[in-house]
Protein backbone atom coordinates (compact mmCIF):
# COMPACT_ATOMS: atom_id res chain seq x y z
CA UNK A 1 96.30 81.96 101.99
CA UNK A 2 96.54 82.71 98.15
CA UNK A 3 99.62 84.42 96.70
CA UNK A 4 99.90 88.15 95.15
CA UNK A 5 99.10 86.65 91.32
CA UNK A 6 96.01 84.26 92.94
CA UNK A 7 94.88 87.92 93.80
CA UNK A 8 95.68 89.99 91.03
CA UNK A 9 93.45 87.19 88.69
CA UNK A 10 90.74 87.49 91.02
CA UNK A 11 90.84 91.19 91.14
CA UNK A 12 90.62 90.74 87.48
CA UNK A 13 87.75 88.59 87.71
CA UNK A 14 85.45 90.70 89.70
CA UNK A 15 86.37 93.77 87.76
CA UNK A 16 85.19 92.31 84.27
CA UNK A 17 82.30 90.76 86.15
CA UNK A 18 83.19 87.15 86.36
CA UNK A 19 82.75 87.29 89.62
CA UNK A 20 79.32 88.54 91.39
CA UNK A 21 78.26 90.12 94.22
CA UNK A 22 77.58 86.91 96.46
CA UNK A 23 80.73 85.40 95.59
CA UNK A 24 82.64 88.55 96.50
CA UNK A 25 81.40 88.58 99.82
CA UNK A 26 81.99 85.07 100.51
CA UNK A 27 85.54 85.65 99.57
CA UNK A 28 85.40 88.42 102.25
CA UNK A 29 84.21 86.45 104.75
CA UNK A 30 86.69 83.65 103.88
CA UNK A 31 89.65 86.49 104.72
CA UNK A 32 91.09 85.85 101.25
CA UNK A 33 91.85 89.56 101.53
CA UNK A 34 93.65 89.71 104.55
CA UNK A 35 97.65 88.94 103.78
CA UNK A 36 99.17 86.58 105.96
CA UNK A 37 102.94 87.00 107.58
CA UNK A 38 104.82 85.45 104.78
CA UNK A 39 103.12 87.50 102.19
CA UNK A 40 104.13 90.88 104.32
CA UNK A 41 107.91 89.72 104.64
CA UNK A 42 108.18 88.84 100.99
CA UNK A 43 106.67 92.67 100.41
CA UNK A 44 108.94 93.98 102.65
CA UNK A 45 111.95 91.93 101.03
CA UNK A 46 111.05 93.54 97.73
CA UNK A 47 110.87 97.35 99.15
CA UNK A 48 113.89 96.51 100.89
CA UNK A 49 115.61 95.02 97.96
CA UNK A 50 114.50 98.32 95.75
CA UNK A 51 115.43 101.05 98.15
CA UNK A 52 119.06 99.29 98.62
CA UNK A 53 119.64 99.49 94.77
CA UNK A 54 118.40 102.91 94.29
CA UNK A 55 120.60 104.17 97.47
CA UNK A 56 123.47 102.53 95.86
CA UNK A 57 123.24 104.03 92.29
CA UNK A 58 122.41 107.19 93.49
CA UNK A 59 125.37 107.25 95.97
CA UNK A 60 127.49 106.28 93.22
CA UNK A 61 126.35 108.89 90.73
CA UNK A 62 127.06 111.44 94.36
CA UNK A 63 130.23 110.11 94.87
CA UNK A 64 131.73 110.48 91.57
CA UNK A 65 130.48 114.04 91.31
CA UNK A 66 131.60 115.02 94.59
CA UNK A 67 135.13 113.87 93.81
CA UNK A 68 134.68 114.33 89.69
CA UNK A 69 138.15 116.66 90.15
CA UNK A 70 140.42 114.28 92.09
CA UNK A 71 139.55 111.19 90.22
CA UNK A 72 141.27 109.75 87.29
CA UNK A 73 139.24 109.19 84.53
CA UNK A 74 140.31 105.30 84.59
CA UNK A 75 139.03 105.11 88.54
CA UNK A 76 135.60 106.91 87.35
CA UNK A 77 135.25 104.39 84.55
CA UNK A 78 136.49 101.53 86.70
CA UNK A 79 134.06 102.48 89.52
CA UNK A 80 130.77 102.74 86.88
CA UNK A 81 132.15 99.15 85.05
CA UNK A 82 132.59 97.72 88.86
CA UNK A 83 129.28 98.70 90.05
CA UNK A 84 127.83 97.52 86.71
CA UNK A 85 129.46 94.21 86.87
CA UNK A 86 129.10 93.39 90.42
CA UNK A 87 125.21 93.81 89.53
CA UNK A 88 125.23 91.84 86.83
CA UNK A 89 126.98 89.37 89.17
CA UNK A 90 124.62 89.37 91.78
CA UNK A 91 121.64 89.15 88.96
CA UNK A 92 122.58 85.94 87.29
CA UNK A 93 123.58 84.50 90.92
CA UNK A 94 119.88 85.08 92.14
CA UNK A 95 117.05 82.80 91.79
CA UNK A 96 115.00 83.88 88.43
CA UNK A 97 112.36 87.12 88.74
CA UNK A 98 113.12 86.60 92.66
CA UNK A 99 112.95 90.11 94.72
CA UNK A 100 116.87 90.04 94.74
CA UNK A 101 117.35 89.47 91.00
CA UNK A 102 115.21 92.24 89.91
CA UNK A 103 116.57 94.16 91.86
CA UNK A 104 119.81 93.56 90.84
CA UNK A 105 118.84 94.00 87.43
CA UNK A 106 117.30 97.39 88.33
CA UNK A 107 120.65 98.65 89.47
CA UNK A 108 121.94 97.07 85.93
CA UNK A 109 119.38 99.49 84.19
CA UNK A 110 120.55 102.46 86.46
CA UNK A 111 124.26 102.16 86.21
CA UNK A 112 124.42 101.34 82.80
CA UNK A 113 122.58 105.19 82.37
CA UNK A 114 125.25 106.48 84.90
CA UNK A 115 128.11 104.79 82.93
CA UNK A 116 126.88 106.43 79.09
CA UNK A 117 126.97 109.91 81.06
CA UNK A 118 130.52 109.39 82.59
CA UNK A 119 131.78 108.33 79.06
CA UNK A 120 130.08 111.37 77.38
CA UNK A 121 131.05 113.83 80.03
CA UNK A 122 135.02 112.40 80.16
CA UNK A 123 135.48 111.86 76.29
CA UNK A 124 133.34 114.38 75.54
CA UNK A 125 131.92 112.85 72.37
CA UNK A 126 129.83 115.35 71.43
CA UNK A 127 126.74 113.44 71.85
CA UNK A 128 123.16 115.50 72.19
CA UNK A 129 121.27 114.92 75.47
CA UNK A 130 118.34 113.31 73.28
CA UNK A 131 121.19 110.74 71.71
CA UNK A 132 122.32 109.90 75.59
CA UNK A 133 119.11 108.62 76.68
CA UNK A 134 118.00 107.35 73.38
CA UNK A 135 121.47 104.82 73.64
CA UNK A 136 120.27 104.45 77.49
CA UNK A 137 117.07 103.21 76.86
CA UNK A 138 118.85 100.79 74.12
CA UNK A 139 120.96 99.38 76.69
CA UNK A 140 117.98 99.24 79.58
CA UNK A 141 115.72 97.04 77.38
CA UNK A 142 117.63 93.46 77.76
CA UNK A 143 117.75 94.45 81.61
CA UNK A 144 114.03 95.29 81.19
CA UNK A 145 113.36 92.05 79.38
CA UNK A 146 114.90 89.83 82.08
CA UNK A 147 113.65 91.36 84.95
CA UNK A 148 110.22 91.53 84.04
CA UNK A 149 110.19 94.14 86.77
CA UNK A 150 107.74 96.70 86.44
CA UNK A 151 109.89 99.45 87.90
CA UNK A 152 112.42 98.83 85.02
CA UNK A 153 109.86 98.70 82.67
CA UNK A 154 108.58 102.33 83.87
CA UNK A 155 111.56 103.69 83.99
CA UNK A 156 112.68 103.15 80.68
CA UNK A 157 109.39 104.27 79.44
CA UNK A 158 110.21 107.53 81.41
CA UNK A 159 113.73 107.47 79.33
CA UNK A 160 112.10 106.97 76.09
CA UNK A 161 109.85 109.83 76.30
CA UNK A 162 112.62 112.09 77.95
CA UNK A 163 114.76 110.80 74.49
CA UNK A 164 111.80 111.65 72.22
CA UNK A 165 110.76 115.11 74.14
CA UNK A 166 114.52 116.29 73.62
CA UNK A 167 114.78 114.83 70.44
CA UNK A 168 111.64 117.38 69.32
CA UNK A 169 113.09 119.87 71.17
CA UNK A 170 116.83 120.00 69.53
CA UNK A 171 116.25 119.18 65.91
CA UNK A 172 115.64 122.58 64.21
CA UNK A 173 116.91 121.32 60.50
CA UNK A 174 114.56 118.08 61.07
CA UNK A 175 111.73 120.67 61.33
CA UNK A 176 112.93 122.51 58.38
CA UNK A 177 113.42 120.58 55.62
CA UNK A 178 110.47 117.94 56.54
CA UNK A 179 107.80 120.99 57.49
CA UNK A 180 107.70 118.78 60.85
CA UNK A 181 105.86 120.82 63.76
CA UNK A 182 104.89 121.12 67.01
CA UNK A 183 102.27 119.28 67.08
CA UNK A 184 103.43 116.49 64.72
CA UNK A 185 105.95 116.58 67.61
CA UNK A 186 102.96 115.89 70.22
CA UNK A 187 101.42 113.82 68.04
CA UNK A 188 104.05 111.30 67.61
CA UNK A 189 104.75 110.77 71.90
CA UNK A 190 101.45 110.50 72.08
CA UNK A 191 101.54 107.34 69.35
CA UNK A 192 104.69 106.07 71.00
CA UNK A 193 102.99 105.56 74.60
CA UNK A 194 100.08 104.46 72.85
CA UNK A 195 101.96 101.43 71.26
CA UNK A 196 103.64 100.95 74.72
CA UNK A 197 99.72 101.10 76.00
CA UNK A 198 98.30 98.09 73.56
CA UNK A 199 101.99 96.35 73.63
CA UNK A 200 101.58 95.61 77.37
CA UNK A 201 97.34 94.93 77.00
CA UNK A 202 98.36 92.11 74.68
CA UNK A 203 101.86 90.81 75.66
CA UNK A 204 101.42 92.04 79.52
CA UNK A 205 101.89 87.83 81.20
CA UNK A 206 105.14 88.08 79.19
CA UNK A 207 106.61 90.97 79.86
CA UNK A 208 105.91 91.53 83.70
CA UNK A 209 106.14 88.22 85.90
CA UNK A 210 103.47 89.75 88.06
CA UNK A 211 100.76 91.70 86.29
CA UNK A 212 100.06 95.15 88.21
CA UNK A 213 98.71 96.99 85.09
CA UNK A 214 100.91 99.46 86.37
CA UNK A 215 102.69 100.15 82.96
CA UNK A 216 99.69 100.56 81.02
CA UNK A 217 98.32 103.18 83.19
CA UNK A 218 101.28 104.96 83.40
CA UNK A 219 102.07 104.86 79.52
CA UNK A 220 98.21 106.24 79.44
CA UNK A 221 99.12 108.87 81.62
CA UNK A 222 101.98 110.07 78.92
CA UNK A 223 99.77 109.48 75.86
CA UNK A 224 97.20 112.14 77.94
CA UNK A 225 100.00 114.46 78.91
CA UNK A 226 101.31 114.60 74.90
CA UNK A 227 98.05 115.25 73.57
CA UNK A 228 96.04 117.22 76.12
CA UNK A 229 98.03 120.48 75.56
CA UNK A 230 97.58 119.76 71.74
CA UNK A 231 93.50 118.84 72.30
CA UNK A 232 93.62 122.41 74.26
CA UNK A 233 95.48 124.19 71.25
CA UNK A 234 93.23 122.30 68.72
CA UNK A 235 90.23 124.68 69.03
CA UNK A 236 91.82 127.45 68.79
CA UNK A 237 94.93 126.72 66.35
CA UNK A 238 94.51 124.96 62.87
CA UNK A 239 98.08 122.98 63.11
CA UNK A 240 96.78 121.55 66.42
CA UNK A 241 93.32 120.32 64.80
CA UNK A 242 95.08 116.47 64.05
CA UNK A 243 95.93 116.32 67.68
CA UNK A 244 92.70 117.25 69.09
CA UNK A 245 90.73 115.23 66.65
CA UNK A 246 93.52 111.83 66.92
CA UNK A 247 92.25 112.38 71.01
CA UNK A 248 88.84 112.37 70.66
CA UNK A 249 88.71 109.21 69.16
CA UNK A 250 91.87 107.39 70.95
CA UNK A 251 89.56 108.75 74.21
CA UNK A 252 85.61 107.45 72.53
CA UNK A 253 87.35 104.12 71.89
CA UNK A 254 89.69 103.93 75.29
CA UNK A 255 86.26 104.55 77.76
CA UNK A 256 84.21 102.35 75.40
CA UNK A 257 87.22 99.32 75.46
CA UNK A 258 87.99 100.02 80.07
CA UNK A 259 84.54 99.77 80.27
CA UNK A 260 83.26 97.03 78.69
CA UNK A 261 86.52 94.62 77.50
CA UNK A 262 88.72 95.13 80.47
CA UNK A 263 87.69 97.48 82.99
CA UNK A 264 90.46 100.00 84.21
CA UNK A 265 89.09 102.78 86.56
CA UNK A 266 92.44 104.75 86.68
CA UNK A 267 92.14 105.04 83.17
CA UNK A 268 88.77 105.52 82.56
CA UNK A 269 89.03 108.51 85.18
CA UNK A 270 91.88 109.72 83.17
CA UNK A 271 90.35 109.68 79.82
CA UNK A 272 87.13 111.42 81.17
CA UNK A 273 88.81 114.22 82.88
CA UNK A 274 91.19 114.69 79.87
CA UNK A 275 87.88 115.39 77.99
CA UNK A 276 86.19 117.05 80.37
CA UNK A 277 89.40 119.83 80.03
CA UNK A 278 89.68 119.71 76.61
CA UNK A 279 85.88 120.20 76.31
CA UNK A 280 86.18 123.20 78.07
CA UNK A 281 89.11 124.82 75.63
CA UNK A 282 86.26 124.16 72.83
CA UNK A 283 83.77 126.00 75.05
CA UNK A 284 85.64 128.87 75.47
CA UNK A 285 86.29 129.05 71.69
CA UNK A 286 82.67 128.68 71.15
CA UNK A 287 81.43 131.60 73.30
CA UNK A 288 84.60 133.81 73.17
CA UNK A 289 82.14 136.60 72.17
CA UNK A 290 80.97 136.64 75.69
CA UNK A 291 81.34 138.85 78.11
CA UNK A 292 84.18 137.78 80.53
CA UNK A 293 82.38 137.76 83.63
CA UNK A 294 79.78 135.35 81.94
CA UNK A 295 82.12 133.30 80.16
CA UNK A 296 84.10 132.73 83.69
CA UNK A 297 80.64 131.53 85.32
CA UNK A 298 79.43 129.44 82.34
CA UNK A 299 83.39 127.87 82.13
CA UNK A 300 83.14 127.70 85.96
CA UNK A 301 79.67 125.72 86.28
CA UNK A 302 80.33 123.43 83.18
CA UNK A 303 83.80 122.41 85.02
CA UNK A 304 82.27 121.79 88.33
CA UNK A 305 79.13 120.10 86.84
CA UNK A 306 80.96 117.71 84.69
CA UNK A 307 83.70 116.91 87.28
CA UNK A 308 81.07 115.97 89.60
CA UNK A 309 78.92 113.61 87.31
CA UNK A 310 82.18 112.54 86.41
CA UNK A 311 83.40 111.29 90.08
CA UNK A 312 79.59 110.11 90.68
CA UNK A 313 79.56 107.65 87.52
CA UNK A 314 82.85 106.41 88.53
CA UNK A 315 82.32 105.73 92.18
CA UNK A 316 79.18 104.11 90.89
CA UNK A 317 81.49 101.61 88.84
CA UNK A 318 83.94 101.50 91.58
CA UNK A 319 80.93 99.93 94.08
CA UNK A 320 79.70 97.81 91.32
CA UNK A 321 82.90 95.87 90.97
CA UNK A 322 82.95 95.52 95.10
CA UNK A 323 79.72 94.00 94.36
């Protein structure tokens, strides 16, 4: 039996068609695809390993809000720095990128997010809510960089964007004196996930130690979920015209590049349904002088019709790469 990264690269290979039909099916009938019992304890070692971390950050952050009025401050911060340490412990006692040691360096990443907000909320430094994560996601990255753990890596892609959104959100005199907008706002999320997206197509063997591709399509799903509301506005609004038009063409070049370079299904559906909406905003714009009862059926058919050649076209791809 093959491990999980003999897999992934053959998964790989039939996807970008390196692998055909007939030796797909003798693969199948070799049972290369059927996991044996070592492969489901080290899976279950893993899930394990994650749900004990996440219980034991998450009971921490409980605990010290339960009891945030009868605790010093000291046995708050000495609590956080304990937990914090006796991760850190754990993570350089564990064998390297083992279940155990990402994990440990998971609950690293989580307390050291726990620890910023016990500081901020006991000093009270004055510190925005963008600034908290912003320093969080400073702090996550070495714990991200040794556990080339794909959970750590989303989740301080998750605090990145939450730093960014709330940065656009709070900065009223940034927007002022630099004529810095909405959409600029969009605009520039959008850009970050989309460096996130190409920093993890090119550099993806070192930064994860066991290639899921989960990062890229998750950093695509926030580089769709900046810009679609923009792409929406676009046809309608004049300052959202950069956004819809940066879209089309990050969209043309991402179906054209999962298609043909490295095909991606998740994000080819993605990028085709993201058009497909934003196709009907320009639609609408287009035959606004309709009646409303006509524009509803013409918006109504055009969704339906596209959605379905849509799902057809990719189920047709999907049953190509099973050969």
């Amino acid at each position: 039996m093959m491990g999980l990264r003999e897999r992934d690269q053959l998964h790989r290979w039939v996807e970008s068609g390196r692998l055909g039909a007939e030796q797909w099916q003798q693969l199948e009938r070799l049972g290369w695809h059927q996991p044996d019992s070592r492969q489901w304890r080290n899976l279950l070692d893993r899930l394990l390993a994650l749900a004990g971390v996440l219980l034991l950050a998450v009971g921490l952050i409980f605990f010290l809000a339960w009891n945030w009025d009868d605790l010093h401050r000291f046995a708050k911060l000495g609590l956080a720095v304990g937990a914090l340490t006796t991760f850190t412990a754990l993570a350089g006692y564990a064998a390297p990128y083992s279940s155990l040691q990402r994990a440990m360096l998971l609950g690293c990443a989580l307390t050291s997010g726990a620890l910023l907000a016990l500081i901020g909320q006991t000093y009270q430094t004055g510190a925005d809510i963008w600034q908290l994560f912003a320093a969080w996601a400073v702090l996550m990255l070495p714990w991200a960089l040794l556990s080339r753990s794909a959970v750590c890596w989303g989740l301080w892609l998750l605090v990145c964007n939450l730093a960014l959104l709330r940065f656009f959100i709070s900065m009223p005199m940034f927007q002022l004196f630099w004529g810095f907008g909405q959409a600029d706002g969009l605009l520039m999320l959008g850009l970050f996930n989309l460096a996130v997206l190409l920093l993890f197509e090119w550099l993806e063997p070192y930064l994860l130690c066991r290639p899921a591709r989960l990062i890229q399509r998750l950093a695509g799903l926030l580089l769709l979920a900046a810009w679609t509301p923009g792409g929406l506005l676009g046809w309608w609004e004049s300052g959202f015209a950069a956004v819809l038009l940066v879209l089309l063409v990050v969209c043309a070049v991402g179906i054209v590049g999962y298609l043909y370079l490295r095909r991606d299904l998740p994000l080819l559906a993605l990028q085709l349904f993201c058009l497909i909406i934003v196709g009907a905003s320009g639609l609408a714009r287009g035959l606004e002088a309709l009646d409303g009862f006509m524009l509803f059926n013409i918006l109504g058919g055009y969704l339906l019709l596209s959605s379905a050649l849509a799902s057809i076209w990719l189920h047709r791809l999907y049953r190509e790469g099973r050969g």
